[in-house]
C-alpha atoms as a PDB file:
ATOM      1  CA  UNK A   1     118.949  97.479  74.452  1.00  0.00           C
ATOM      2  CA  UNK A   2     116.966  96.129  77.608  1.00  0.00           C
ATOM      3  CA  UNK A   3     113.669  95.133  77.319  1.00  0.00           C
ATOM      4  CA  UNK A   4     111.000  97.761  79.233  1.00  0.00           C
ATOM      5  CA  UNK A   5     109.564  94.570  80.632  1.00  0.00           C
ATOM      6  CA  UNK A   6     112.810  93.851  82.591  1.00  0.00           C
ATOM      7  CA  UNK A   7     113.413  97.600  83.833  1.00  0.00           C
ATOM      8  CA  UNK A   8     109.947  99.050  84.862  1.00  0.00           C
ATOM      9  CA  UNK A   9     110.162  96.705  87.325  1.00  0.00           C
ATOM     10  CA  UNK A  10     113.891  97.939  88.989  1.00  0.00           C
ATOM     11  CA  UNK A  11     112.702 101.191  88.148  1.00  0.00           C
ATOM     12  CA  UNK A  12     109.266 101.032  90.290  1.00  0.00           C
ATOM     13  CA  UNK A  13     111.423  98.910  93.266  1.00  0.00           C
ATOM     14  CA  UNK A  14     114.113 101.493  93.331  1.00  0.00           C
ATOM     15  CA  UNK A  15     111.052 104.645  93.670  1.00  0.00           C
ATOM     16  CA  UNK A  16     109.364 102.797  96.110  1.00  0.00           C
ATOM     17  CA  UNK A  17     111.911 101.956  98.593  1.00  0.00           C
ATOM     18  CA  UNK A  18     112.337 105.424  98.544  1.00  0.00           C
ATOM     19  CA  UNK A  19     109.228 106.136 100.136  1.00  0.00           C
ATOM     20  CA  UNK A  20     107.914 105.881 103.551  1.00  0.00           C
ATOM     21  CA  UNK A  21     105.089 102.964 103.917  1.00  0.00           C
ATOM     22  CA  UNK A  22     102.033 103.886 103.514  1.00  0.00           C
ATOM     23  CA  UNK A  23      98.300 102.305 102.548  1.00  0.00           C
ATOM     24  CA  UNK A  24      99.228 104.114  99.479  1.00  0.00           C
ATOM     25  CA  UNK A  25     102.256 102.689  98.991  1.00  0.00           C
ATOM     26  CA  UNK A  26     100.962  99.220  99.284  1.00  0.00           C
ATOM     27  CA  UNK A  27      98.153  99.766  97.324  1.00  0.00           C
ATOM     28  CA  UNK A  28     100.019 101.232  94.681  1.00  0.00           C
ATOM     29  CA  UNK A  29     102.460  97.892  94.775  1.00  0.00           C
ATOM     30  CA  UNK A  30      99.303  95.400  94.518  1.00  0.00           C
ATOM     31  CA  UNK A  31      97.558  97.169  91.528  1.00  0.00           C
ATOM     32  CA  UNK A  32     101.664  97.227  89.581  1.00  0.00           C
ATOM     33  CA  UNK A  33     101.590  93.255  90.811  1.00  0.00           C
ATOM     34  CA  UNK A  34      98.232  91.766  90.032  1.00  0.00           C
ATOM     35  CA  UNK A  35      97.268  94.637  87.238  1.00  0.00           C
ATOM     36  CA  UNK A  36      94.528  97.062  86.685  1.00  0.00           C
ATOM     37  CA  UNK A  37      91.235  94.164  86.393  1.00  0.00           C
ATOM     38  CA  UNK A  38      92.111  91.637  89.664  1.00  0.00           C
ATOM     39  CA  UNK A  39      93.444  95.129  91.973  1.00  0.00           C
ATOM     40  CA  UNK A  40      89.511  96.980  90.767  1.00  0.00           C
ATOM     41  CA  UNK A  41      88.411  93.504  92.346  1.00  0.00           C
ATOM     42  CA  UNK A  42      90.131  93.083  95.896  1.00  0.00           C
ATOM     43  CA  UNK A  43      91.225  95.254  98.561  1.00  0.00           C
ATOM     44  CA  UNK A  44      94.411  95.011 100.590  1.00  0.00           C
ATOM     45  CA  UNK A  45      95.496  95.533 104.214  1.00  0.00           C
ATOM     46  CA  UNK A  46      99.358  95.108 105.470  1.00  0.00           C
ATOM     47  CA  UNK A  47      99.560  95.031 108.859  1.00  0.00           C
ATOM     48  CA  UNK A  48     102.882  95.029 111.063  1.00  0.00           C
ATOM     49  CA  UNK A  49     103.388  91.673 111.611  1.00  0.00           C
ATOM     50  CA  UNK A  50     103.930  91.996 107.537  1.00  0.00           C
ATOM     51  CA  UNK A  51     100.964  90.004 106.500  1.00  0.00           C
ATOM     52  CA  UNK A  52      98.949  91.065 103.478  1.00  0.00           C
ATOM     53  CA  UNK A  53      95.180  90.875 103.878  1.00  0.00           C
ATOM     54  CA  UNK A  54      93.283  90.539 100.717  1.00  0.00           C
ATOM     55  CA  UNK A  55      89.980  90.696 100.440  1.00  0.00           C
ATOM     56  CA  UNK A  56      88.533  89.658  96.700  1.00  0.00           C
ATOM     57  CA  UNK A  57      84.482  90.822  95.638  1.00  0.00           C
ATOM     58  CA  UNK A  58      83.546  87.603  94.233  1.00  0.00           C
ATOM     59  CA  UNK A  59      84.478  84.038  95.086  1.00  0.00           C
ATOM     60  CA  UNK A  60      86.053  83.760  91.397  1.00  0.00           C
ATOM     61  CA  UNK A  61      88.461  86.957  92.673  1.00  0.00           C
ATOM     62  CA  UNK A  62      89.407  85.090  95.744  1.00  0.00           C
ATOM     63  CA  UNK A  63      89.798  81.564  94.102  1.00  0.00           C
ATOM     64  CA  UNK A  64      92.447  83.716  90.906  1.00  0.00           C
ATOM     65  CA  UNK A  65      94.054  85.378  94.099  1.00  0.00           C
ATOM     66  CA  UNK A  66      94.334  82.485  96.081  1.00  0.00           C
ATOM     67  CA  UNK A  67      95.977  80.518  93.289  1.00  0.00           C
ATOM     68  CA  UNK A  68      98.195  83.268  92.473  1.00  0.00           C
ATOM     69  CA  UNK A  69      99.397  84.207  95.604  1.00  0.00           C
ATOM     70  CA  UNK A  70     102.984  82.656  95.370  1.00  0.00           C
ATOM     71  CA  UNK A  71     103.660  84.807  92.631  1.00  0.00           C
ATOM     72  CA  UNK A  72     102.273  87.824  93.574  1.00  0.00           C
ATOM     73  CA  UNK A  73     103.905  87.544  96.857  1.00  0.00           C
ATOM     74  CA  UNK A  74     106.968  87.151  95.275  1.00  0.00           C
ATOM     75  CA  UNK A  75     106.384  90.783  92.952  1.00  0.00           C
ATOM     76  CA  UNK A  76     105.494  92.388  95.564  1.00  0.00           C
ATOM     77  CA  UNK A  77     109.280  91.055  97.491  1.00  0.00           C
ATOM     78  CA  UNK A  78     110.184  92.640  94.205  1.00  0.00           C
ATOM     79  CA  UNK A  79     108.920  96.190  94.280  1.00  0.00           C
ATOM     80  CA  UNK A  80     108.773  96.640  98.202  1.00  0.00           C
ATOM     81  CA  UNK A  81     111.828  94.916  99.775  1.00  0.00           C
ATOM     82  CA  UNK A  82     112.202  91.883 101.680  1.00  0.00           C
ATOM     83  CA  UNK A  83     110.958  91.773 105.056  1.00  0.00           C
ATOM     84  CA  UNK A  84     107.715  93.395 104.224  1.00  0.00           C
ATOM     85  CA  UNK A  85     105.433  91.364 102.800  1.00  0.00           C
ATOM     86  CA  UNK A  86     105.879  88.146 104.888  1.00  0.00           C
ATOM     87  CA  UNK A  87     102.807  86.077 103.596  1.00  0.00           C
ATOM     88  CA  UNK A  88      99.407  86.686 102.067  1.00  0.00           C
ATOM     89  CA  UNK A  89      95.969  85.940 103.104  1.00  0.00           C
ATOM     90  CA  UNK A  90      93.164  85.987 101.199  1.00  0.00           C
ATOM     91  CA  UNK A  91      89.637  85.874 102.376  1.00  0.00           C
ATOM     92  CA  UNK A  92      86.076  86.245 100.480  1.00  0.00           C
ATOM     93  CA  UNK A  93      83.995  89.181 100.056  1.00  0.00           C
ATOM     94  CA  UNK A  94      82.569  91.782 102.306  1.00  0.00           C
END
């Protein structure tokens, strides 16, 4: 039996792909990488050039974002394809 924790994740990829890019598409991606609390707490942006704009509420948010970033980067590779998400930036609140 495989674990759900190791197919939701090819699952969600192989739906995705599927679809055309959208904000919704990306936003949807973030909130399955980063989860329900940090995606209520940050806004994202992917422009054409493939880099992901975050924007985090608080300075806490952007520090947790910042530090993450390698790894969300990398689920996000996961879920959308490579070639799309090229790097992440993360800046402070509004």
């Amino acid at each position: 039996m495989i674990p759900a924790r190791e197919c939701v994740p090819k699952v969600l990829s192989e739906l995705l792909r599927g679809q055309p890019m959208s904000k919704a598409k990306v936003s949807f991606a973030w909130r399955a990488s980063v989860g329900e609390v940090m995606a209520r707490s940050t806004s994202v942006q992917l422009d054409q050039t493939g880099t992901l704009r975050v924007r985090a509420n608080t300075d806490h948010w952007r520090r947790e974002t910042a530090r993450s970033a390698a790894i969300i980067k990398r689920r996000l590779v996961e879920l959308l394809g490579n070639g799309i998400v090229k790097r992440v930036i993360v800046s402070g609140s509004f």
